[in-house]
C-alpha atoms as a PDB file:
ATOM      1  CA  UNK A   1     -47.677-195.219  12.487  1.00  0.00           C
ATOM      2  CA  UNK A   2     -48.909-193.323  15.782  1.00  0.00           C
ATOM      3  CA  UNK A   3     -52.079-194.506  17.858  1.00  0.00           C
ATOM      4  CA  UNK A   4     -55.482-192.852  17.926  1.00  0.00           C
ATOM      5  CA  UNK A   5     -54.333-192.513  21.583  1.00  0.00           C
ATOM      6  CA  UNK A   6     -51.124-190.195  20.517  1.00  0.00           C
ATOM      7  CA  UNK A   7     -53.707-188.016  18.549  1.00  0.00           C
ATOM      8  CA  UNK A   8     -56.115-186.924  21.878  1.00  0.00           C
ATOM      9  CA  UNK A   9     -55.253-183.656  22.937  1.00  0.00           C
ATOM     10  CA  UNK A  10     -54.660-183.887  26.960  1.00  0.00           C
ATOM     11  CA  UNK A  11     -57.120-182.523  29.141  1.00  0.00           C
ATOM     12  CA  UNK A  12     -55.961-180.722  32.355  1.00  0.00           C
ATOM     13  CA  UNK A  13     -56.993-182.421  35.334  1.00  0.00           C
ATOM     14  CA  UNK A  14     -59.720-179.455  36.191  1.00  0.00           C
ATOM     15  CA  UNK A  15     -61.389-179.816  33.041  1.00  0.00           C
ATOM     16  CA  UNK A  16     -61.675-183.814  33.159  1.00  0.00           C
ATOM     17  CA  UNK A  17     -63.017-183.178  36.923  1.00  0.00           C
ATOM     18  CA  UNK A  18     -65.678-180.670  35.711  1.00  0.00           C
ATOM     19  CA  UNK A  19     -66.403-182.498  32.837  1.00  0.00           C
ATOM     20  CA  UNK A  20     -66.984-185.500  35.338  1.00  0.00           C
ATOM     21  CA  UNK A  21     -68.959-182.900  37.430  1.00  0.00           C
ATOM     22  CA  UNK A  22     -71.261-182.201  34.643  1.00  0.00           C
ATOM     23  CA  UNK A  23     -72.497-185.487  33.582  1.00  0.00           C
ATOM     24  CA  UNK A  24     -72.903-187.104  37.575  1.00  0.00           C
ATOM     25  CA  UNK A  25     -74.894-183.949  39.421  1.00  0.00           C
ATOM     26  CA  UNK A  26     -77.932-184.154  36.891  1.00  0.00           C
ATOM     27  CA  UNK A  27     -77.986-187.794  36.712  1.00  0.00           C
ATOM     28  CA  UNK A  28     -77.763-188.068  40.394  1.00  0.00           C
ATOM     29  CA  UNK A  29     -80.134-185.395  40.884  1.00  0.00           C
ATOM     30  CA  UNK A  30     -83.127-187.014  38.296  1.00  0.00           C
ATOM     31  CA  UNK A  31     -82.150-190.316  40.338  1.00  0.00           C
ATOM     32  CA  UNK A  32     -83.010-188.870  43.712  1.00  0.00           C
ATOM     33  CA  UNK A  33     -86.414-187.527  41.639  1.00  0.00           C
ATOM     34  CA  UNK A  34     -87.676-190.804  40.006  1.00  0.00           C
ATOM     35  CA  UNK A  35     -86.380-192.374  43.564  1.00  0.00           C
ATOM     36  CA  UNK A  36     -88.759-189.736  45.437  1.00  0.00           C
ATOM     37  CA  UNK A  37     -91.347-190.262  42.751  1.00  0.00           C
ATOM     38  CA  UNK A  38     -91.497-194.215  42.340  1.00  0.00           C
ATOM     39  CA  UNK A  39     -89.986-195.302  45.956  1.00  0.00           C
ATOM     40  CA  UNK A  40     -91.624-193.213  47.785  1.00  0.00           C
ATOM     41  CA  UNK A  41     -94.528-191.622  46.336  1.00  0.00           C
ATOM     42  CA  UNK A  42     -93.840-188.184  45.884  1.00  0.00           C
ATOM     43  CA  UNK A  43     -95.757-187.038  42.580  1.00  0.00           C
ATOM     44  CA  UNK A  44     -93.882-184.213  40.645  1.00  0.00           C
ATOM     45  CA  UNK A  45     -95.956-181.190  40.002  1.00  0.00           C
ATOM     46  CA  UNK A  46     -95.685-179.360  36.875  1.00  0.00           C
ATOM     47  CA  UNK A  47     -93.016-177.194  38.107  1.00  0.00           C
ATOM     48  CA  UNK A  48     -90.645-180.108  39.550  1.00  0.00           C
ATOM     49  CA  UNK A  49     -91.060-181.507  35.437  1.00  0.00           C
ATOM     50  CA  UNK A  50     -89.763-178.442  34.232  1.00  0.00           C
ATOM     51  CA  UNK A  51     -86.485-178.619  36.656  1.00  0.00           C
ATOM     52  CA  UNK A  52     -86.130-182.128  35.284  1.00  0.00           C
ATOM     53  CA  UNK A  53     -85.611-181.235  30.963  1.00  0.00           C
ATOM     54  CA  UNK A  54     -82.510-179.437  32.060  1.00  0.00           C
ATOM     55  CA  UNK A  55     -81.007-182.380  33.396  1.00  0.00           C
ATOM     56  CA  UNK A  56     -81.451-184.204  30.860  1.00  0.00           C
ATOM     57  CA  UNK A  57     -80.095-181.870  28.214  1.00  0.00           C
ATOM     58  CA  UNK A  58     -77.331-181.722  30.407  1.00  0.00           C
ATOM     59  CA  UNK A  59     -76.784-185.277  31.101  1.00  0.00           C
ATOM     60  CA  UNK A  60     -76.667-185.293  26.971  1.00  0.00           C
ATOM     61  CA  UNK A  61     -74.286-181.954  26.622  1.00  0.00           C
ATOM     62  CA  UNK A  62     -72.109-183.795  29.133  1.00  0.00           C
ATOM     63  CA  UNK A  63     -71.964-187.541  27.222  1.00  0.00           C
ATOM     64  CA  UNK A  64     -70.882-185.617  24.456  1.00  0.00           C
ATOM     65  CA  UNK A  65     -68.341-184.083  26.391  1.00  0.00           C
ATOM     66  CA  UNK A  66     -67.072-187.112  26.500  1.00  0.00           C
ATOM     67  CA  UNK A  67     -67.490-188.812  23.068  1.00  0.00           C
ATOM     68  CA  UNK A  68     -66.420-185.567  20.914  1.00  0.00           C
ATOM     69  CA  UNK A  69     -64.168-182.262  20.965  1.00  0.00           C
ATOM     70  CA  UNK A  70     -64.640-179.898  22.082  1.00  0.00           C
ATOM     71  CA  UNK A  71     -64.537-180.614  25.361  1.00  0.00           C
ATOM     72  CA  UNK A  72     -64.993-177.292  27.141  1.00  0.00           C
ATOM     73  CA  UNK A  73     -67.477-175.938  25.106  1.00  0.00           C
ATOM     74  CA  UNK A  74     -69.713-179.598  25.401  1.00  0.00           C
ATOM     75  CA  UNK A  75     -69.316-178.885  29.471  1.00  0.00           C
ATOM     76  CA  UNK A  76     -69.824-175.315  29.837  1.00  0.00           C
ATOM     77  CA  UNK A  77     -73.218-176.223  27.759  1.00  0.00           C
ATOM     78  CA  UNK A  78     -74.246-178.866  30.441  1.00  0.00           C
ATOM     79  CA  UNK A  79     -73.272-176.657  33.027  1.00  0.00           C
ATOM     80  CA  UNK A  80     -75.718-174.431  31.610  1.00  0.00           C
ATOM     81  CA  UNK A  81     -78.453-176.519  31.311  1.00  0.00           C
ATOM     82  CA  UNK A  82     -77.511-177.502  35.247  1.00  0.00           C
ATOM     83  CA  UNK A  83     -77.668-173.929  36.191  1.00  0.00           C
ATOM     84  CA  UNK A  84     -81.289-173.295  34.010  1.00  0.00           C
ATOM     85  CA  UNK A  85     -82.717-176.580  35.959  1.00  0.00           C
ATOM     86  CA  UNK A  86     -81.374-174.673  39.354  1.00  0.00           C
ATOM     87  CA  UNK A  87     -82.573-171.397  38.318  1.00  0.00           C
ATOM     88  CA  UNK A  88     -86.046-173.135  37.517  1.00  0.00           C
ATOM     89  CA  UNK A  89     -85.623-175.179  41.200  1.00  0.00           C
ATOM     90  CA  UNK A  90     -85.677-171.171  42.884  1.00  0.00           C
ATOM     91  CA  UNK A  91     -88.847-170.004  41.078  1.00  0.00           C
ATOM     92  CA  UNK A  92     -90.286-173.331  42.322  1.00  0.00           C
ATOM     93  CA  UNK A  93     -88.829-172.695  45.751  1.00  0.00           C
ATOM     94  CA  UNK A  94     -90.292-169.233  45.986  1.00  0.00           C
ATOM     95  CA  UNK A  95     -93.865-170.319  44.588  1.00  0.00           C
ATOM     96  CA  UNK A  96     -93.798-173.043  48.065  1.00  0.00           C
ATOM     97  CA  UNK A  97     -92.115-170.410  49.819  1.00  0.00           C
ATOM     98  CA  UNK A  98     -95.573-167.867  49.097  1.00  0.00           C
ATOM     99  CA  UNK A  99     -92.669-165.360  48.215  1.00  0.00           C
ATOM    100  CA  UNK A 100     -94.459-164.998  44.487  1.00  0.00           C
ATOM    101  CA  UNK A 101     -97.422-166.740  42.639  1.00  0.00           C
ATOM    102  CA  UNK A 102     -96.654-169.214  40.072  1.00  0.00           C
ATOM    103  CA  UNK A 103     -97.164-168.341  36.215  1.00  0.00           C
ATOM    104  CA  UNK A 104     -99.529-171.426  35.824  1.00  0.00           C
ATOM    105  CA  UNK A 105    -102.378-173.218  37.573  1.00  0.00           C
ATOM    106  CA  UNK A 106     -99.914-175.390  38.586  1.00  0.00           C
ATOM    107  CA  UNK A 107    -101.587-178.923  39.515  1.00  0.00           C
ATOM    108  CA  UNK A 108    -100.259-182.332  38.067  1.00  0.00           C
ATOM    109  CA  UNK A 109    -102.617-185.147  38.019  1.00  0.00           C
ATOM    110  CA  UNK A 110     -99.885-188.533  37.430  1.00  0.00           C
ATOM    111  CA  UNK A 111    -100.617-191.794  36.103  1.00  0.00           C
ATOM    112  CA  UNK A 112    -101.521-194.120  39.110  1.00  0.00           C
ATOM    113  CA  UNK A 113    -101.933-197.584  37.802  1.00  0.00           C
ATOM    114  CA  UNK A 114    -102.134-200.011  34.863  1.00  0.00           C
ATOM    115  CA  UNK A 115    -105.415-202.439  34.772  1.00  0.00           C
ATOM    116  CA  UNK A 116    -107.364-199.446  35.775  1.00  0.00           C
ATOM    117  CA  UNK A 117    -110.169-197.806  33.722  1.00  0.00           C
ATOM    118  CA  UNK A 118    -109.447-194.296  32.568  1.00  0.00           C
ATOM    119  CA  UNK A 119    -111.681-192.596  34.606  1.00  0.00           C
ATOM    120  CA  UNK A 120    -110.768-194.558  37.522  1.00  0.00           C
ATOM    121  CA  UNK A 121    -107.306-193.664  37.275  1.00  0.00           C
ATOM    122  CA  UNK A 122    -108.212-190.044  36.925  1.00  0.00           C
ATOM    123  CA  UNK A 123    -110.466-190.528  40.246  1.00  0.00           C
ATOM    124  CA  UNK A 124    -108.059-192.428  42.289  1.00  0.00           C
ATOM    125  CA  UNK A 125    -104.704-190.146  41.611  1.00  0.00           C
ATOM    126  CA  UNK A 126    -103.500-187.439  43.526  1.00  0.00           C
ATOM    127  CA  UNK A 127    -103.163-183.847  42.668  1.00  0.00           C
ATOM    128  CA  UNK A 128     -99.824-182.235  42.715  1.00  0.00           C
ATOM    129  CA  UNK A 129    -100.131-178.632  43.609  1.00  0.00           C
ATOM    130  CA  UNK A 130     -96.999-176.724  43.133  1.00  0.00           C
ATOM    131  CA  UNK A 131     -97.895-174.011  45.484  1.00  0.00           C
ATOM    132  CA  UNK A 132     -97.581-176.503  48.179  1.00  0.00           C
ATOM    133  CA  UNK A 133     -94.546-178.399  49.210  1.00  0.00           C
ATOM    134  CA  UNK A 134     -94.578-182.646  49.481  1.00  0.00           C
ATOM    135  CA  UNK A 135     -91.591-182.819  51.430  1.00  0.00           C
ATOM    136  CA  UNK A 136     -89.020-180.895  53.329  1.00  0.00           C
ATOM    137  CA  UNK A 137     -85.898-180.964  55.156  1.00  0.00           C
ATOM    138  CA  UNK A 138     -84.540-178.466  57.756  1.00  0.00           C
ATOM    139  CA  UNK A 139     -87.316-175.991  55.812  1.00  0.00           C
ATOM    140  CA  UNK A 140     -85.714-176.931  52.233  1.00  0.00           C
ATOM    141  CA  UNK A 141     -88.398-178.266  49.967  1.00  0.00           C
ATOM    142  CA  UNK A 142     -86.991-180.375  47.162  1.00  0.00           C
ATOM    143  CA  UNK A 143     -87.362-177.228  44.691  1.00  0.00           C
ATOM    144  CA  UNK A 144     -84.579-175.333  47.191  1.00  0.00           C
ATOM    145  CA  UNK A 145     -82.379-178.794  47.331  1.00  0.00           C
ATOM    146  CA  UNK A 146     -82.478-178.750  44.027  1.00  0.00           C
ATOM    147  CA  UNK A 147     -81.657-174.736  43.562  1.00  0.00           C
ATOM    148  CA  UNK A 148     -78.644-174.899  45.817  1.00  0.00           C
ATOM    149  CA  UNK A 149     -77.351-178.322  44.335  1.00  0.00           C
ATOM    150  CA  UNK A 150     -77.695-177.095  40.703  1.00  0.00           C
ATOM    151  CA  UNK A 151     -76.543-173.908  41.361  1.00  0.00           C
ATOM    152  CA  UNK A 152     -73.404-174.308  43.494  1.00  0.00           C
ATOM    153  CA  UNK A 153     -72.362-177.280  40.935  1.00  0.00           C
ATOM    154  CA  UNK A 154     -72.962-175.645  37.816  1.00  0.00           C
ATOM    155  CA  UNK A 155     -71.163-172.888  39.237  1.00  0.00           C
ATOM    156  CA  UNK A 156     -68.618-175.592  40.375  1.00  0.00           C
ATOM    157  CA  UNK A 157     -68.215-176.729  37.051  1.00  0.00           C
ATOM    158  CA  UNK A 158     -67.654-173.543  35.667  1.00  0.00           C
ATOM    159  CA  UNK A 159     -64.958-172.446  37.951  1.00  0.00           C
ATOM    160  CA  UNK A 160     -63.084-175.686  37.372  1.00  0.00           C
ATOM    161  CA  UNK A 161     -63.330-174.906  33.517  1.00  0.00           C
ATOM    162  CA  UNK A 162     -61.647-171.859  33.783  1.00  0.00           C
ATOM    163  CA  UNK A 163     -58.855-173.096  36.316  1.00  0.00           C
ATOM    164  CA  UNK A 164     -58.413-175.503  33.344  1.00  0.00           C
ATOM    165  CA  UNK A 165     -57.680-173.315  30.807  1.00  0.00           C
ATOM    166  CA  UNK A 166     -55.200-171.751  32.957  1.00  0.00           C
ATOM    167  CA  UNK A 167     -53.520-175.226  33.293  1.00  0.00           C
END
């Protein structure tokens, strides 16, 4: 009688190091956004939620690439959702930037505390515009970080697939 473990087909090291890829970017990338949002105050706008449903499809996509064959196909999916949050990240970038206007109004009001009436909370929480950058870093808004960080690893992650098939 042969183990489960004799059954698994065996994955070349590229593909076990994008699937690995696949499932830590997003979740380290929606931890650096609750840990701007709840640690340090930085409300997401409407636009910065958008970039964030990617993610999590692709943190999904990705645990599946793990759980269930087949295994390419499961990352190239995350991968894709990766690249759509990225994609979304540049739009955001270039509505900060002033390169092009934003297809919405664009203004998030977040929840600001419990214990507070409802039209106190309303009164007493900021507006997010996403026309106007919260925060940036040698001129990169969060929007760009998160552009050139989902980009360059989906992209990542899709390179390493294919050098795995070649394996």
């Amino acid at each position: 009688m042969r183990s489960p473990e004799a059954n698994k087909p065996v994955l070349a090291p590229a593909t076990r190091a994008a699937r690995l890829l696949a499932l830590s970017v997003p979740a380290l990338l929606l931890g650096g956004a609750y840990l701007s949002q709840y640690g340090f105050g930085l409300y997401p706008c409407e636009m910065c939620m958008w970039q964030r449903w990617p993610h999590f499809a692709a943190i999904a996509l990705a645990v599946l690439a793990f759980a269930a064959p087949p295994v390419r196909f499961w990352t190239a999916i995350a991968a894709g959702g990766i690249l759509t949050s990225g994609l979304i990240g540049g739009y955001h970038a270039g509505v900060e930037y002033g390169w092009w206007e934003g297809i919405t109004n664009c203004a998030f009001i977040g929840s600001k505390g419990a214990g507070e009436s409802a039209l106190d909370s309303i009164m007493n929480t900021p507006m997010i515009r996403c026309d106007e950058a919260q925060w940036h870093l040698f001129g990169i808004s969060l929007a760009g970080y998160n552009f050139l960080f989902s980009t360059l690893s989906a992209l990542g992650v899709f390179v390493l697939l294919a050098r795995g098939r070649h394996q």
